[in-house]
N, C-alpha and C. Protein backbone atom coordinates (compact mmCIF):
# COMPACT_ATOMS: atom_id res chain seq x y z
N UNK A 1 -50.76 -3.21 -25.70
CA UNK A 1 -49.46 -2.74 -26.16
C UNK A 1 -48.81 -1.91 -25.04
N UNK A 2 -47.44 -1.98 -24.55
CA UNK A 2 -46.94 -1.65 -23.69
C UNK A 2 -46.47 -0.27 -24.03
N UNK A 3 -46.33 0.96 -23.65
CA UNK A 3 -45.95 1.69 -23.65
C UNK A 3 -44.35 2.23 -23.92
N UNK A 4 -43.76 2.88 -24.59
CA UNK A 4 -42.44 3.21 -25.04
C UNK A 4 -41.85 4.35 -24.18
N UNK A 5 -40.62 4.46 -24.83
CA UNK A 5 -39.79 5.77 -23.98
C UNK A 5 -38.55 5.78 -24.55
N UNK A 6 -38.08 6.60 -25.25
CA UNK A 6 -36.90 6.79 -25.80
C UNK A 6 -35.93 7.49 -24.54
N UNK A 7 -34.70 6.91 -24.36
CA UNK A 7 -33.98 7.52 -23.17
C UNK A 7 -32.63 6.75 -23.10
N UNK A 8 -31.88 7.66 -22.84
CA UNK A 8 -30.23 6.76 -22.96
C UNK A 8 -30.03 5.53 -24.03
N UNK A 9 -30.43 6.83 -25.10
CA UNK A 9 -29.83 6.07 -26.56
C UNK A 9 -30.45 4.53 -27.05
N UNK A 10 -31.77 4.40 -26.37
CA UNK A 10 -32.48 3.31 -26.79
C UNK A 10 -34.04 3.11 -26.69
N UNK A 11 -34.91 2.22 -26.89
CA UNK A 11 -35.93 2.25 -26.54
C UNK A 11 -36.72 1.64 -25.30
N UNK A 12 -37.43 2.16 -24.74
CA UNK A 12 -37.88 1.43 -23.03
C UNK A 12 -39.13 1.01 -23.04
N UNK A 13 -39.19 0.13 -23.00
CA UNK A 13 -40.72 -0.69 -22.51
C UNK A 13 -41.37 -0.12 -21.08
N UNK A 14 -42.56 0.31 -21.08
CA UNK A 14 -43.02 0.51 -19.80
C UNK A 14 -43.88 -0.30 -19.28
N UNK A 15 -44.16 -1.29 -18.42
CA UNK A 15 -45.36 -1.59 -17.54
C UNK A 15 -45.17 -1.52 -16.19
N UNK A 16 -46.44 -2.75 -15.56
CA UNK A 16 -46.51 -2.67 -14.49
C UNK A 16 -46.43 -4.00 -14.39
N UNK A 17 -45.45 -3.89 -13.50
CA UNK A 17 -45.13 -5.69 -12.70
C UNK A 17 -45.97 -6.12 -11.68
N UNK A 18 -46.90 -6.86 -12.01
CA UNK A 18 -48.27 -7.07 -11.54
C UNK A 18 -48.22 -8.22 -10.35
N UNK A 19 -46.70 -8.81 -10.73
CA UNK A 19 -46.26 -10.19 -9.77
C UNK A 19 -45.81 -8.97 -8.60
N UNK A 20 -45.26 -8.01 -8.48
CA UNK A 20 -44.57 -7.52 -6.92
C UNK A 20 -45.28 -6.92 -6.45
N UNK A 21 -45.05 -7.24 -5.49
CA UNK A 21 -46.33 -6.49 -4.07
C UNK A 21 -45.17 -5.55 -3.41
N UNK A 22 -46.26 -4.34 -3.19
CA UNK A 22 -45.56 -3.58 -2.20
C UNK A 22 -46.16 -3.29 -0.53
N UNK A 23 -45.40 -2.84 0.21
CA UNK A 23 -45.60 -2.31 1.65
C UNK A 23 -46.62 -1.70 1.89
N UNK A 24 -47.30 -0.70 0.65
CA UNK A 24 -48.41 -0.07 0.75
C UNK A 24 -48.95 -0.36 -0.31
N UNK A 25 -50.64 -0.20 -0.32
CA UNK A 25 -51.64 -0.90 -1.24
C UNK A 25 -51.79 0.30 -2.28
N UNK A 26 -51.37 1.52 -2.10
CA UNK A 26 -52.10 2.38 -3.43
C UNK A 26 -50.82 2.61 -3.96
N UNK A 27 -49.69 1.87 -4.06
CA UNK A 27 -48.64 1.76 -5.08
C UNK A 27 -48.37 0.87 -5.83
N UNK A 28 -47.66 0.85 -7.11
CA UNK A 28 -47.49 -0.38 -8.12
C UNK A 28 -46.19 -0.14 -8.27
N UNK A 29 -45.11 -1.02 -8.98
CA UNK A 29 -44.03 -0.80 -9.30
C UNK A 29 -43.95 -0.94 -10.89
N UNK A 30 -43.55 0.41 -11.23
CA UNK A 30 -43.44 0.35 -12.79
C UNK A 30 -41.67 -0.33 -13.65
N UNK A 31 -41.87 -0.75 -14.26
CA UNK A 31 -41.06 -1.33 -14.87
C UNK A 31 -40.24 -0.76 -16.51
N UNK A 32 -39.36 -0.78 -16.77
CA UNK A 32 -38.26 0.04 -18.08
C UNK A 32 -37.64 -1.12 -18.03
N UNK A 33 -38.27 -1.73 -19.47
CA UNK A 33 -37.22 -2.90 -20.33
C UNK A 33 -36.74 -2.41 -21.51
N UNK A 34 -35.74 -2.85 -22.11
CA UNK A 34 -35.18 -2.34 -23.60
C UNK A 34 -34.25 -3.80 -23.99
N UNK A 35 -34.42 -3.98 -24.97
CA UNK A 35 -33.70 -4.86 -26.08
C UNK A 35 -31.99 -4.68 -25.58
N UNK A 36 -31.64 -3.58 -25.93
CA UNK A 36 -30.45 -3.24 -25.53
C UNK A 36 -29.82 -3.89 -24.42
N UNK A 37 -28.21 -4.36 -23.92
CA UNK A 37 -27.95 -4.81 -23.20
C UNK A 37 -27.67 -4.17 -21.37
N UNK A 38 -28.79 -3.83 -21.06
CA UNK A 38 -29.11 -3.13 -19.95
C UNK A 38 -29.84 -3.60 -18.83
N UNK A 39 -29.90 -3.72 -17.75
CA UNK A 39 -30.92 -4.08 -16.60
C UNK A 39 -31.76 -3.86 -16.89
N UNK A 40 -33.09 -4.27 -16.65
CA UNK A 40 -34.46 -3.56 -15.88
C UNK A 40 -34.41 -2.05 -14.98
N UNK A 41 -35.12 -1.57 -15.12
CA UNK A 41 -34.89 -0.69 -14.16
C UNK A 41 -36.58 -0.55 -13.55
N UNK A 42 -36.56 -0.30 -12.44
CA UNK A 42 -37.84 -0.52 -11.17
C UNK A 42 -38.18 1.32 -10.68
N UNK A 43 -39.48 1.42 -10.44
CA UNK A 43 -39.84 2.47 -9.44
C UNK A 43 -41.37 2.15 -8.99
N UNK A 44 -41.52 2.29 -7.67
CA UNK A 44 -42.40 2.51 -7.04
C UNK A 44 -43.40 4.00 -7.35
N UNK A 45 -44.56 3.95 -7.94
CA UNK A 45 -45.27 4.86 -8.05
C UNK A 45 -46.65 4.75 -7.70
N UNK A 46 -47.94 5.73 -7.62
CA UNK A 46 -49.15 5.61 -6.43
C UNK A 46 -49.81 4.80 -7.96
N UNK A 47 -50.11 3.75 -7.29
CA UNK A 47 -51.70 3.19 -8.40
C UNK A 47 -52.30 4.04 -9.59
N UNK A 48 -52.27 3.02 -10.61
CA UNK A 48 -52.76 4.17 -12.15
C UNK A 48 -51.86 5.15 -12.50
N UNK A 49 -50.67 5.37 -11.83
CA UNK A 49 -50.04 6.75 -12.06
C UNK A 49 -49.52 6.12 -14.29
N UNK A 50 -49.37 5.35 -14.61
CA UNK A 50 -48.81 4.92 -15.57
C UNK A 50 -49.88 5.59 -16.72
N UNK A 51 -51.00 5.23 -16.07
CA UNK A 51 -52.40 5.09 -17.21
C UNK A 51 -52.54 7.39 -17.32
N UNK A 52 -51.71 7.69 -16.93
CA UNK A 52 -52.08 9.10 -16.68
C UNK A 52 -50.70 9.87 -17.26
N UNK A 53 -49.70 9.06 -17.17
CA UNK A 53 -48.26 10.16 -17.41
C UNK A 53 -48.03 10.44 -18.97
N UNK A 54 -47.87 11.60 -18.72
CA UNK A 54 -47.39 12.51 -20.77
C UNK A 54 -45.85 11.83 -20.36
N UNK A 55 -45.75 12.19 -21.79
CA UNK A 55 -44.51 11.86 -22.13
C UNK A 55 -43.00 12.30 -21.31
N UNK A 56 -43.39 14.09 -21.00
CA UNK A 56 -42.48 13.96 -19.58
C UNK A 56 -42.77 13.49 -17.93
N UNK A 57 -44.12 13.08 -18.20
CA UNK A 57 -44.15 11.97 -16.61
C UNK A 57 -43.46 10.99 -16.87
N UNK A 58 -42.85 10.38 -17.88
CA UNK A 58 -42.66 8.86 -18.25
C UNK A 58 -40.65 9.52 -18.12
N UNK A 59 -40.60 10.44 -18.70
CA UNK A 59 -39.23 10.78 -18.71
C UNK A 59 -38.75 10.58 -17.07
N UNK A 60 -39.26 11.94 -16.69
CA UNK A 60 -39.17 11.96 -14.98
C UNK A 60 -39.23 10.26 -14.56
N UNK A 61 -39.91 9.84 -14.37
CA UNK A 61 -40.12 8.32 -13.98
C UNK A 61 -38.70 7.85 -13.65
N UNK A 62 -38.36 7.84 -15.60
CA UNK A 62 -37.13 6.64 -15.82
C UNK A 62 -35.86 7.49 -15.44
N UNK A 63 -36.02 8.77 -14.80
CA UNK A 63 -34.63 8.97 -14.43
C UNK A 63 -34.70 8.64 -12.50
N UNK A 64 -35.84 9.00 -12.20
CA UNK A 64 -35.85 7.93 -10.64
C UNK A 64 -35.86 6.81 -10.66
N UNK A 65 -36.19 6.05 -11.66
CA UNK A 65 -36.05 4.35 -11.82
C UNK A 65 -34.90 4.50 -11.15
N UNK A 66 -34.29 2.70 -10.82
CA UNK A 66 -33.05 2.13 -10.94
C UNK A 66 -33.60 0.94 -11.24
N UNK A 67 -31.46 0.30 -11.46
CA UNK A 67 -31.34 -0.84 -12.16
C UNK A 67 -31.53 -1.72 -11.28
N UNK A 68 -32.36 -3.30 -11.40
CA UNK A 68 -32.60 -4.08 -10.80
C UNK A 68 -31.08 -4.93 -10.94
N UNK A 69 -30.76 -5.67 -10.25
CA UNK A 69 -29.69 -6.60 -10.58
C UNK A 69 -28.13 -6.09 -10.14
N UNK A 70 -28.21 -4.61 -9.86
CA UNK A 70 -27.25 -4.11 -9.29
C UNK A 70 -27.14 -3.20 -8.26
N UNK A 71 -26.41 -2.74 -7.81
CA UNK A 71 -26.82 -1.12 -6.72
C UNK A 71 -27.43 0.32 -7.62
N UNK A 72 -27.86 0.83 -6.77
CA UNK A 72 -28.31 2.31 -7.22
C UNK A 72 -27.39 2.74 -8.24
N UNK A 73 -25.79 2.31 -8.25
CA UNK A 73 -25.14 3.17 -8.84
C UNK A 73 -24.68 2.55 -10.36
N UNK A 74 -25.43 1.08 -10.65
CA UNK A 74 -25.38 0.38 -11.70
C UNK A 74 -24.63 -0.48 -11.91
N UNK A 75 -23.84 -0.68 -11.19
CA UNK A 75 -22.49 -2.04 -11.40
C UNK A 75 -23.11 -2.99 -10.93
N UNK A 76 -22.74 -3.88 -11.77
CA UNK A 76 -23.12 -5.39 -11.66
C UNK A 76 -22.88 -5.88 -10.18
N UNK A 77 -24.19 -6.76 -10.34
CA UNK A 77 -24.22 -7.62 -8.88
C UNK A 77 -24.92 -8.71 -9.18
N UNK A 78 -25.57 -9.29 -8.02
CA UNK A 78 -26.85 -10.72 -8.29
C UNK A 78 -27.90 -10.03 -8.81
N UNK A 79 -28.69 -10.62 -9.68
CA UNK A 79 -29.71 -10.47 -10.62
C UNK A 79 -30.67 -11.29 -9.98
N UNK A 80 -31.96 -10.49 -9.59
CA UNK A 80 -33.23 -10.75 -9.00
C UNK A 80 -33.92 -11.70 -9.26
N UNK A 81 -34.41 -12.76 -8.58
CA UNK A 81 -34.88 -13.71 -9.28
C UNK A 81 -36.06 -14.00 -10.29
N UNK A 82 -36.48 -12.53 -10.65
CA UNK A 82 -37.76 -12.62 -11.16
C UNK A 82 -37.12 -11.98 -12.83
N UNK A 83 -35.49 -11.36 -12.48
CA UNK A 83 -35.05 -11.15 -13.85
C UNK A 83 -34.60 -12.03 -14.92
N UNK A 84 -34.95 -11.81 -16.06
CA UNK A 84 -34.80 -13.30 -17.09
C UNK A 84 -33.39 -12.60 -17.60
């Protein structure tokens, strides 16, 4: 069962996107999905950090996330090919 997060008026799915590789080996990229009509949003964090965060590690997280599919600042752009 994937982990939750209530934040900007909806609910967030948390995992780990197990398909992206990063630049360095003791990081994973965590992932914020929601039902709601919103991007993905992405962050780079050190290995296991997911299996360890309280509820305000998970907060903190999703406000350094960003949205996949657009710039840092959220306006629409091309959508990543790994986004459905």
């Amino acid at each position: 069962m994937w982990r939750t997060l209530d934040a900007d008026g909806c609910t967030w799915e948390v995992r780990v996107v197990a398909s992206e590789a990063t630049d360095e080996p003791d990081t994973e990229i965590l992932e914020f999905r929601t039902a709601a009509p919103r991007p993905p949003r992405r962050l780079s964090v050190q290995r296991g950090a997911l299996n360890s965060m309280t509820e305000d590690g998970l907060q903190t997280a999703y406000r350094k996330s960003r949205p996949i599919g657009g710039d840092f600042y959220g306006r629409p752009g091309k959508r990543m090919p790994d986004a459905i």
